[in-house]
N, C-alpha and C. Protein backbone atom coordinates (compact mmCIF):
# COMPACT_ATOMS: atom_id res chain seq x y z
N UNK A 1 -32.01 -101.99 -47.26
CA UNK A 1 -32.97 -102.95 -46.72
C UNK A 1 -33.36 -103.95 -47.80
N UNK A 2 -33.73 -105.25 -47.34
CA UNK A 2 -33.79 -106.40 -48.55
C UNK A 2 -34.79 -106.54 -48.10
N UNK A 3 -35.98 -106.31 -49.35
CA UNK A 3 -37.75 -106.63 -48.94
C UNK A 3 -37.43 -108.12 -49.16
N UNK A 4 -37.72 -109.21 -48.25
CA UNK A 4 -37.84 -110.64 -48.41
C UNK A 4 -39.47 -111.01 -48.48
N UNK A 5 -39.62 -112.70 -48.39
CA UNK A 5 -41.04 -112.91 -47.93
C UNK A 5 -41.47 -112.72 -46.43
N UNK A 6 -40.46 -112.41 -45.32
CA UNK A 6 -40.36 -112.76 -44.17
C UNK A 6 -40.78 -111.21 -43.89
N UNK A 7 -40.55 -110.43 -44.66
CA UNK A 7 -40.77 -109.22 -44.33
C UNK A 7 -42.13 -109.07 -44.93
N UNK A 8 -42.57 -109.09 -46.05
CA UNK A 8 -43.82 -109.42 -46.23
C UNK A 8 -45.13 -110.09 -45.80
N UNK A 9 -44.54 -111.67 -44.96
CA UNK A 9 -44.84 -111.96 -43.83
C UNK A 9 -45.56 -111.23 -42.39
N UNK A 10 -44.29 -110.80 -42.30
CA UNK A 10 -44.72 -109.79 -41.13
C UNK A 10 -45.42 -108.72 -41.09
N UNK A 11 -45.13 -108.16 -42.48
CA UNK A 11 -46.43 -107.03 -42.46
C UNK A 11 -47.71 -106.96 -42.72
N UNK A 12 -48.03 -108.30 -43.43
CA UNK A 12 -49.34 -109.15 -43.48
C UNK A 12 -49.84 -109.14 -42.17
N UNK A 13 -48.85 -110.20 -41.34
CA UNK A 13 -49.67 -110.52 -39.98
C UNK A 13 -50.47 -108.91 -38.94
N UNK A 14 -49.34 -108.11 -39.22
CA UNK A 14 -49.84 -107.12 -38.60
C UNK A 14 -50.77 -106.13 -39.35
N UNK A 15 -50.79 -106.29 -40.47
CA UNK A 15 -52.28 -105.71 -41.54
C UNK A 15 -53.34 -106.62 -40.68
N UNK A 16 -53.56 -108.12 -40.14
CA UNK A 16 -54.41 -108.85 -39.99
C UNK A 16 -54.90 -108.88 -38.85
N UNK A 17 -54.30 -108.04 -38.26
CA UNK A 17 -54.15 -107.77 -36.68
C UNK A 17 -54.80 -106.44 -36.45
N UNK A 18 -54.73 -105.06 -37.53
CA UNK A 18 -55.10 -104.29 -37.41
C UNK A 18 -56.39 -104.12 -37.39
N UNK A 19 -57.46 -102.98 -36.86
CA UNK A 19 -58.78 -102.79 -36.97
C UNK A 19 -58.79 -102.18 -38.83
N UNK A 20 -57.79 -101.50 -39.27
CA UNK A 20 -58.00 -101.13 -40.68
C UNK A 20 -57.81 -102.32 -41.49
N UNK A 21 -57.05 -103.25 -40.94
CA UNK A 21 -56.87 -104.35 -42.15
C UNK A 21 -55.67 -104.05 -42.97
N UNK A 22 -55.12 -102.98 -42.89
CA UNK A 22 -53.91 -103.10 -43.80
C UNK A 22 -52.34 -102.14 -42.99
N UNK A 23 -51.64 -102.15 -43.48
CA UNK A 23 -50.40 -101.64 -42.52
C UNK A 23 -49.08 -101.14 -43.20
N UNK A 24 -48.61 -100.25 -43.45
CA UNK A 24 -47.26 -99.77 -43.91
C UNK A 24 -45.68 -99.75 -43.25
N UNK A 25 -45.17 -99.93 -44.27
CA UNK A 25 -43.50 -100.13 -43.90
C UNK A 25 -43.05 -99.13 -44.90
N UNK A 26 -42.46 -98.06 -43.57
CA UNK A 26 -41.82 -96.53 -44.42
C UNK A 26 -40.41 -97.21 -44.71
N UNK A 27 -40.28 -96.83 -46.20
CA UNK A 27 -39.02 -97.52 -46.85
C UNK A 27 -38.19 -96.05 -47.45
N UNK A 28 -38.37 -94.66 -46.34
CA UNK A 28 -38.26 -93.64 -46.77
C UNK A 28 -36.35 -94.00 -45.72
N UNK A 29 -35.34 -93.26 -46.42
CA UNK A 29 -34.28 -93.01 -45.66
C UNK A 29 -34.30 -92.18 -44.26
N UNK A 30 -35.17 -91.64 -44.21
CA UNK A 30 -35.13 -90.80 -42.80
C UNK A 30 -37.11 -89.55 -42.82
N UNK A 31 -37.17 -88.87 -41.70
CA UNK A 31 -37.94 -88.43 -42.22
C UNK A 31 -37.64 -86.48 -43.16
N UNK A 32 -36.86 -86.52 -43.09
CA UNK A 32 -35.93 -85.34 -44.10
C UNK A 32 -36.31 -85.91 -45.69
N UNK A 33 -36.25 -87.13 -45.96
CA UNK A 33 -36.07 -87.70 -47.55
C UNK A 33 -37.30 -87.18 -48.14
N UNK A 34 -36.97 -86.68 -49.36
CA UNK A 34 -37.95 -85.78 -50.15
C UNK A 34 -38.65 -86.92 -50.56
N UNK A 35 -39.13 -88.31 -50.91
CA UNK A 35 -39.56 -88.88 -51.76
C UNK A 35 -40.79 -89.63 -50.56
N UNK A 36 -41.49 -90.53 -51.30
CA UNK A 36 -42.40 -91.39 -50.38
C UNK A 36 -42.38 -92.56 -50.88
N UNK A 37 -41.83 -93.72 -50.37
CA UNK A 37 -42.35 -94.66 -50.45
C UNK A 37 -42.35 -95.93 -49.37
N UNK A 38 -42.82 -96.83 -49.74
CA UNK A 38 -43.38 -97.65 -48.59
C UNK A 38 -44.40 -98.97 -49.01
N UNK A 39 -43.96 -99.98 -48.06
CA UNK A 39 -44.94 -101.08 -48.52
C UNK A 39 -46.25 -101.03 -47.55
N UNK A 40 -47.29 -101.38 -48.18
CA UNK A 40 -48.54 -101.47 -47.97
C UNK A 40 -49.76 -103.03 -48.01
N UNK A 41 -49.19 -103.73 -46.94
CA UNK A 41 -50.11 -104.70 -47.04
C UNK A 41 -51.76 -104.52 -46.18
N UNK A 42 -52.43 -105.33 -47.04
CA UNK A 42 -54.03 -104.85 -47.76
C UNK A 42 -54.85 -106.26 -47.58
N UNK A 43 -55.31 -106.42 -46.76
CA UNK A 43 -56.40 -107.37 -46.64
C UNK A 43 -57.87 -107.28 -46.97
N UNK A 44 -58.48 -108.11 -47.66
CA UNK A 44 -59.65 -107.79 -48.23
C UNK A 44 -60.60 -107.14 -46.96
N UNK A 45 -61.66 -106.15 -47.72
CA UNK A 45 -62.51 -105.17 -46.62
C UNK A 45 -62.09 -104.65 -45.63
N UNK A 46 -60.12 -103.86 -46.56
CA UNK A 46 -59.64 -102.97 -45.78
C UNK A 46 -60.56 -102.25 -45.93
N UNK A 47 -61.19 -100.89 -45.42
CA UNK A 47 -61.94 -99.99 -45.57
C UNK A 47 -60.93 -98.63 -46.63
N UNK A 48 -61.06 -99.01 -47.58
CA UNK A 48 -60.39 -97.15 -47.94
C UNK A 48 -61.08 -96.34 -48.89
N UNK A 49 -61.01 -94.90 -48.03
CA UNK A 49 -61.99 -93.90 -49.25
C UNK A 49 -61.39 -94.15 -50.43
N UNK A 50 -62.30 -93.20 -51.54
CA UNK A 50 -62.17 -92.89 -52.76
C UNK A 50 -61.04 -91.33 -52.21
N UNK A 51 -60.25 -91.47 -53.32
CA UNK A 51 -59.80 -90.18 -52.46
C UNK A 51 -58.28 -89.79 -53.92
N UNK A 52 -57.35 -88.57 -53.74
CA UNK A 52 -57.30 -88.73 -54.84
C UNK A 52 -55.84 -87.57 -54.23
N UNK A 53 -54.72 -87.06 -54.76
CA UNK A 53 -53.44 -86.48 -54.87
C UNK A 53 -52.81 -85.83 -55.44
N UNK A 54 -53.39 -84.53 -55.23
CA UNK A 54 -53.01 -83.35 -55.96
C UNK A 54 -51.82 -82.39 -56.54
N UNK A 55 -50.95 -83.39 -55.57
CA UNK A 55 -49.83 -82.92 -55.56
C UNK A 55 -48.46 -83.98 -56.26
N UNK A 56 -48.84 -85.21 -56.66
CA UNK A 56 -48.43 -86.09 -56.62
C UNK A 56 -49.24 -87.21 -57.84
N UNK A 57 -47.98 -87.90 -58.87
CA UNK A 57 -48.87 -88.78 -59.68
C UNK A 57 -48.59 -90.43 -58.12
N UNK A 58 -49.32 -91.50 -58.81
CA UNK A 58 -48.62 -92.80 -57.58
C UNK A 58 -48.36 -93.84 -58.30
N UNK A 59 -47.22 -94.56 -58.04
CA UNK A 59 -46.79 -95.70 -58.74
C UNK A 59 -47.09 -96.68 -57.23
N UNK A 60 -48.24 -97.65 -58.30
CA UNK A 60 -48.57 -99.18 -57.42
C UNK A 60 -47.64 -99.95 -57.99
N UNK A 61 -47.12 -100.76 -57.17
CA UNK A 61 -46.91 -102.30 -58.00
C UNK A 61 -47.01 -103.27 -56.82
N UNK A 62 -47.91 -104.44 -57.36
CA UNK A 62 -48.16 -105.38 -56.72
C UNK A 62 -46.86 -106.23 -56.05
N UNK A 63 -46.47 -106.41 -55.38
CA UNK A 63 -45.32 -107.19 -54.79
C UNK A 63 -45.96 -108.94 -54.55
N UNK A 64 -47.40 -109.06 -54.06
CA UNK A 64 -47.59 -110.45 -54.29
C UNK A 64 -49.55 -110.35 -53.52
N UNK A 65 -50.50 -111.40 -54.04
CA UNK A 65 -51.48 -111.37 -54.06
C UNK A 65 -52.74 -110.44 -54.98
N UNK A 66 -53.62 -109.94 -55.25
CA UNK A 66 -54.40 -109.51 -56.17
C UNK A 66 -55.13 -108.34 -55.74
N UNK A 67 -55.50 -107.48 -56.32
CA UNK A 67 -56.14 -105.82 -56.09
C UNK A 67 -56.35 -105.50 -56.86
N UNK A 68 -57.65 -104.88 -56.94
CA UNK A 68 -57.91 -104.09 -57.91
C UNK A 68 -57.75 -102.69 -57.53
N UNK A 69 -57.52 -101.98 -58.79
CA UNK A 69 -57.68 -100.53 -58.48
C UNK A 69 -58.87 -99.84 -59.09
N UNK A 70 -59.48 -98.89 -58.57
CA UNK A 70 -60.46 -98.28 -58.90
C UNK A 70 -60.42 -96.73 -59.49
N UNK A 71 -60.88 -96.40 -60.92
CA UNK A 71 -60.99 -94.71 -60.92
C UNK A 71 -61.82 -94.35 -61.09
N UNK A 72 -62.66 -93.02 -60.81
CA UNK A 72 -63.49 -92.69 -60.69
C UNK A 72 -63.75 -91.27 -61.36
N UNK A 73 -64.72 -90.64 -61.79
CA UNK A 73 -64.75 -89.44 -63.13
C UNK A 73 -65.08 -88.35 -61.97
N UNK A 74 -64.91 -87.34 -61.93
CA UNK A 74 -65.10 -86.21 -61.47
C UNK A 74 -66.13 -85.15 -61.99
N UNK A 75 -67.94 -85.69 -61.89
CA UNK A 75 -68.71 -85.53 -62.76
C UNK A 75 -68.81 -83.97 -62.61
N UNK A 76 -69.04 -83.27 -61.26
CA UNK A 76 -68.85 -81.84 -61.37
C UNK A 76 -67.85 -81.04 -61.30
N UNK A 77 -66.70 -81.28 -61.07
CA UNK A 77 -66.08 -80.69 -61.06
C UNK A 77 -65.62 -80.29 -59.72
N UNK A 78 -65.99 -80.72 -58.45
CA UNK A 78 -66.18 -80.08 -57.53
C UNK A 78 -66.41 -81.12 -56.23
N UNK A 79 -65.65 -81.67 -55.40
CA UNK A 79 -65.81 -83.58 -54.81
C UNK A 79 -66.61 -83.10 -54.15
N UNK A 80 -67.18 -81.89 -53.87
CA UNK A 80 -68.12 -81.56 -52.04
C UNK A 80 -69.47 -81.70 -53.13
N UNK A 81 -69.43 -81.72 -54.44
CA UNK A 81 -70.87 -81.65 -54.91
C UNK A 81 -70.71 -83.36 -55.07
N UNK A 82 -70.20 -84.02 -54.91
CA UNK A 82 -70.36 -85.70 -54.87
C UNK A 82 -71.25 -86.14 -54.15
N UNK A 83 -72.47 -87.26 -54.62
CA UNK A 83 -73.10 -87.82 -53.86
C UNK A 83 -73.34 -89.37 -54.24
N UNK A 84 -73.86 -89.95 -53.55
CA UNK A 84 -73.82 -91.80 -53.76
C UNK A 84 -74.28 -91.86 -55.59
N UNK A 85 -75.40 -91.38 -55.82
CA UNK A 85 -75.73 -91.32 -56.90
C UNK A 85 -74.60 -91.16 -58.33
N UNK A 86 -73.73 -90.31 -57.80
CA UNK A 86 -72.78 -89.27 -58.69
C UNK A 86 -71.60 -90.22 -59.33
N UNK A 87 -71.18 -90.98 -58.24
CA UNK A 87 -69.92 -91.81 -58.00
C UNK A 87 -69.55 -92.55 -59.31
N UNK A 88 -68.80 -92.68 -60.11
CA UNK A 88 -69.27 -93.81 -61.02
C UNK A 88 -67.53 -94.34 -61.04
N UNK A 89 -67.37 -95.83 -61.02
CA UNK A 89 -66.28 -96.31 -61.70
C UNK A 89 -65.73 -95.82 -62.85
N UNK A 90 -65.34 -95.55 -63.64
CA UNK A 90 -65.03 -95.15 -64.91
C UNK A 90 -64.02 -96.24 -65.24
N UNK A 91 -62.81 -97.22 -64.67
CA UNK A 91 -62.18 -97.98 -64.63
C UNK A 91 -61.84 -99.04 -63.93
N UNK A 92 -61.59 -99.75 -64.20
CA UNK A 92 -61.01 -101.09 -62.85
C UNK A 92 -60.30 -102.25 -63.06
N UNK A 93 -58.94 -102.16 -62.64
CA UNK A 93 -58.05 -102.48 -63.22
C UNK A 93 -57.03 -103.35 -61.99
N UNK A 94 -57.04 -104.63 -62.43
CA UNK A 94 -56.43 -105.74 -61.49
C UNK A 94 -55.43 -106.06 -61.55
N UNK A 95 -54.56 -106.02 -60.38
CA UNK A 95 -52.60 -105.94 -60.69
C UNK A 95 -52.35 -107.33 -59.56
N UNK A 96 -51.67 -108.14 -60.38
CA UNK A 96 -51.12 -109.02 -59.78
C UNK A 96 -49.49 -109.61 -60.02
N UNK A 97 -49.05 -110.14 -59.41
CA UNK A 97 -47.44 -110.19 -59.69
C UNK A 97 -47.11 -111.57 -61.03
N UNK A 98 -48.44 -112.03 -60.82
CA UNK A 98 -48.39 -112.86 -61.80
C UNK A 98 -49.03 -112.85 -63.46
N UNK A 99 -49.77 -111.61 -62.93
CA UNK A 99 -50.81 -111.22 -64.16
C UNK A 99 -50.31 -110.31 -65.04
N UNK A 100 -51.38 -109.96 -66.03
CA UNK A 100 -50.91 -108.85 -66.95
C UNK A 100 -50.18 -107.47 -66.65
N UNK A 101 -51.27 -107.24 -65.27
CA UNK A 101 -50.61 -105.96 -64.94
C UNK A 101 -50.30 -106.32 -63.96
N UNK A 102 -48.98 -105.80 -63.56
CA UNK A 102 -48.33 -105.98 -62.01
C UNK A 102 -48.13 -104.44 -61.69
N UNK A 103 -48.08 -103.46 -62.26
CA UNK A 103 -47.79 -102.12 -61.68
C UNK A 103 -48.54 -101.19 -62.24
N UNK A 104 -49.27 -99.73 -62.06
CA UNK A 104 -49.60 -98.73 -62.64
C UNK A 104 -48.92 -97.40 -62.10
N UNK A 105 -49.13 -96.61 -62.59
CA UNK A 105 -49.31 -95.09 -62.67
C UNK A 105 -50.50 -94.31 -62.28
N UNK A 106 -50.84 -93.86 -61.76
CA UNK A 106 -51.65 -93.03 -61.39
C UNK A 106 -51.59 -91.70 -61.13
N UNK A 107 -52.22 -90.96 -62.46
CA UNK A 107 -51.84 -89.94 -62.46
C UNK A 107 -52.22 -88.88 -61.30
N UNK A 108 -51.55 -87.90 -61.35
CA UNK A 108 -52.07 -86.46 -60.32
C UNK A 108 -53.33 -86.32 -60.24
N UNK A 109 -53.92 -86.00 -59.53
CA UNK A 109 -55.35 -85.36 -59.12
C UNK A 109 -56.30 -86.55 -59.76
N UNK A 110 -56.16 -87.73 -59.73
CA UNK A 110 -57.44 -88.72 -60.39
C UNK A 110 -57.90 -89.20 -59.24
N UNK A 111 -58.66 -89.31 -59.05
CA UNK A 111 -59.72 -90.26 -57.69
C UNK A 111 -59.73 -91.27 -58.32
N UNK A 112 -59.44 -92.45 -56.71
CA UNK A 112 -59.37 -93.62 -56.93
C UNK A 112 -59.51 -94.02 -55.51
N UNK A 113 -59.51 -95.60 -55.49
CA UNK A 113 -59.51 -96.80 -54.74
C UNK A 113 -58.81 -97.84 -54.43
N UNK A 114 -58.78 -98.53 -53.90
CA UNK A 114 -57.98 -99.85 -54.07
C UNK A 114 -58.87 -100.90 -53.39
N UNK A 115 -58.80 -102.31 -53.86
CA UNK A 115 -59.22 -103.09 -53.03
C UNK A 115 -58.86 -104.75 -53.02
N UNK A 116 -57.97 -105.22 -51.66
CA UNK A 116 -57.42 -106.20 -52.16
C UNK A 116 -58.96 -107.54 -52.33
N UNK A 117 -57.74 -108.34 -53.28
CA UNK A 117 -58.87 -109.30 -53.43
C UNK A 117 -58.45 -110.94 -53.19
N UNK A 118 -57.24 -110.94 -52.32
CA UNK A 118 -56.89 -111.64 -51.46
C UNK A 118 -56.22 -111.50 -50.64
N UNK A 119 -56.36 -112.20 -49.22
CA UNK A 119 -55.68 -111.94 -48.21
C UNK A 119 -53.99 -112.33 -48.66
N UNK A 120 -53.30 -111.45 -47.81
CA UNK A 120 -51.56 -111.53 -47.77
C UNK A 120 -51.37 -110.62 -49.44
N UNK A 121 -51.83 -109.82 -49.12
CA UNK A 121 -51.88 -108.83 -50.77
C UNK A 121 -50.94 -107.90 -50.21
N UNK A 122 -49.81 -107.43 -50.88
CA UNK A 122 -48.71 -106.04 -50.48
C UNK A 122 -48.37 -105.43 -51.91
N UNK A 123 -48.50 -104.20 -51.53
CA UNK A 123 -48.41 -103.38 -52.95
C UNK A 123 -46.54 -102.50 -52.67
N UNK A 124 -46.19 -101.66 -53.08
CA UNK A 124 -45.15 -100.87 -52.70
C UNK A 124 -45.67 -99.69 -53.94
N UNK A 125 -46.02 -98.62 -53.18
CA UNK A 125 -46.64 -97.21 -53.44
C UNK A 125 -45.25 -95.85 -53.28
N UNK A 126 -44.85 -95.36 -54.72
CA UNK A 126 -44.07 -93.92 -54.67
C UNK A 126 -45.15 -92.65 -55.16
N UNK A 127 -44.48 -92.01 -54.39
CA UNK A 127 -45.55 -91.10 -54.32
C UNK A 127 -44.41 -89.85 -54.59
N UNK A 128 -44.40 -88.61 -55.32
CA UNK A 128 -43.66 -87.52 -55.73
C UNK A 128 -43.29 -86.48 -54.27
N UNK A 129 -42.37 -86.13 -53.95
CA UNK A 129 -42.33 -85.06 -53.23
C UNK A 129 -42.36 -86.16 -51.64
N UNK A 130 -42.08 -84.74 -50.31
CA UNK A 130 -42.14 -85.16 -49.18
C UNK A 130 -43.90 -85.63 -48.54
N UNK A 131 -43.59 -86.46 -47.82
CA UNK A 131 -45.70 -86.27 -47.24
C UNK A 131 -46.22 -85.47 -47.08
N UNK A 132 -47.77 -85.36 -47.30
CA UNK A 132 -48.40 -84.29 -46.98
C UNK A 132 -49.93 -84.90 -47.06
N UNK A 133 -50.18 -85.32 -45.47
CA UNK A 133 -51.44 -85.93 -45.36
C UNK A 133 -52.65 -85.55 -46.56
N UNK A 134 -53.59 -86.29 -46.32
CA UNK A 134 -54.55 -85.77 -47.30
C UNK A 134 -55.69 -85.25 -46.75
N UNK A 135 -56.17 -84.47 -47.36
CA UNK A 135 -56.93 -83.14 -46.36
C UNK A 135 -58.69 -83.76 -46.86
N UNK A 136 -59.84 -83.21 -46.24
CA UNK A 136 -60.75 -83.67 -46.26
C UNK A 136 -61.47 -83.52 -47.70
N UNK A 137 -60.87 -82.08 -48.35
CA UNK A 137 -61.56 -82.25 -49.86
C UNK A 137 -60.74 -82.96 -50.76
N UNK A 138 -60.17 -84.17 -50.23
CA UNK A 138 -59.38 -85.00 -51.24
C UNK A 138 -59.88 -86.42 -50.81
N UNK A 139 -60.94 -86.64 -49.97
CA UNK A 139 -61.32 -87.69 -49.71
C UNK A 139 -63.40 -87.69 -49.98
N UNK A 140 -63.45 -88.80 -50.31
CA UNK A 140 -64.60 -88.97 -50.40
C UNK A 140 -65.20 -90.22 -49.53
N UNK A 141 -66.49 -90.02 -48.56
CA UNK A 141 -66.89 -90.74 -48.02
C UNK A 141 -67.54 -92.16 -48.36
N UNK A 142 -66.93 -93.09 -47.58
CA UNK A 142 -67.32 -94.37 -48.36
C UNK A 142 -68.92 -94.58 -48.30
């Protein structure tokens, strides 16, 4: 498959269309393929938890428009003892195709965020291993 702008295009319009604001294109060979990846276009005040992958480090890279990413410290040890108070940024870090950073790493088990910071923003996200939704103590309420 050849990611173009036309394809990027299109997955914009339908991120813009969505009630979440953002929309994926499984770029997986079948659903048997051990790996994950996929493009992800992200319109500003997509809604997404803090939330984090235990099983799995994640490679972002910006494909075109601006996002920041967000990490967050894990003050007890424990996400069900998390409260508004607790939450803290610890990092925040802006990937653009034109900027310093265009891609990260994100390691295993770190809580994080994303948030685009212009419309027609598409990232392309690998993720280790086959899917495996993310369960409720891996998400934190916005």
């Amino acid at each position: 498959m050849k990611i173009t702008q036309a394809v990027l295009d299109q997955l914009t319009e339908q991120a813009k269309a969505s009630p979440r604001l953002r929309m994926n294109l499984d770029l997986r060979n079948s659903d048997e393929d051990q790996s994950q990846r996929m493009l992800n276009a992200i319109e500003p005040g997509s809604p997404l938890p803090i939330h984090r992958h235990r099983k799995s480090s994640e490679t972002v890279v910006c494909l075109r428009g601006r996002l920041v990413e967000e990490f967050f410290a894990e003050q007890s040890g424990k996400a069900e003892r998390y409260d508004e108070l607790e939450r803290r940024c610890t990092e925040a870090i802006e990937l653009s195709p034109g900027g310093p950073v265009v891609a990260l790493n994100i390691p295993i088990g770190q809580w994080h965020t994303v948030r685009a910071l212009e419309s027609g923003t598409v990232i392309m996200e690998v993720k280790d291993g086959p899917y495996e939704p993310t369960g409720p103590e891996d998400i934190l309420a916005l």
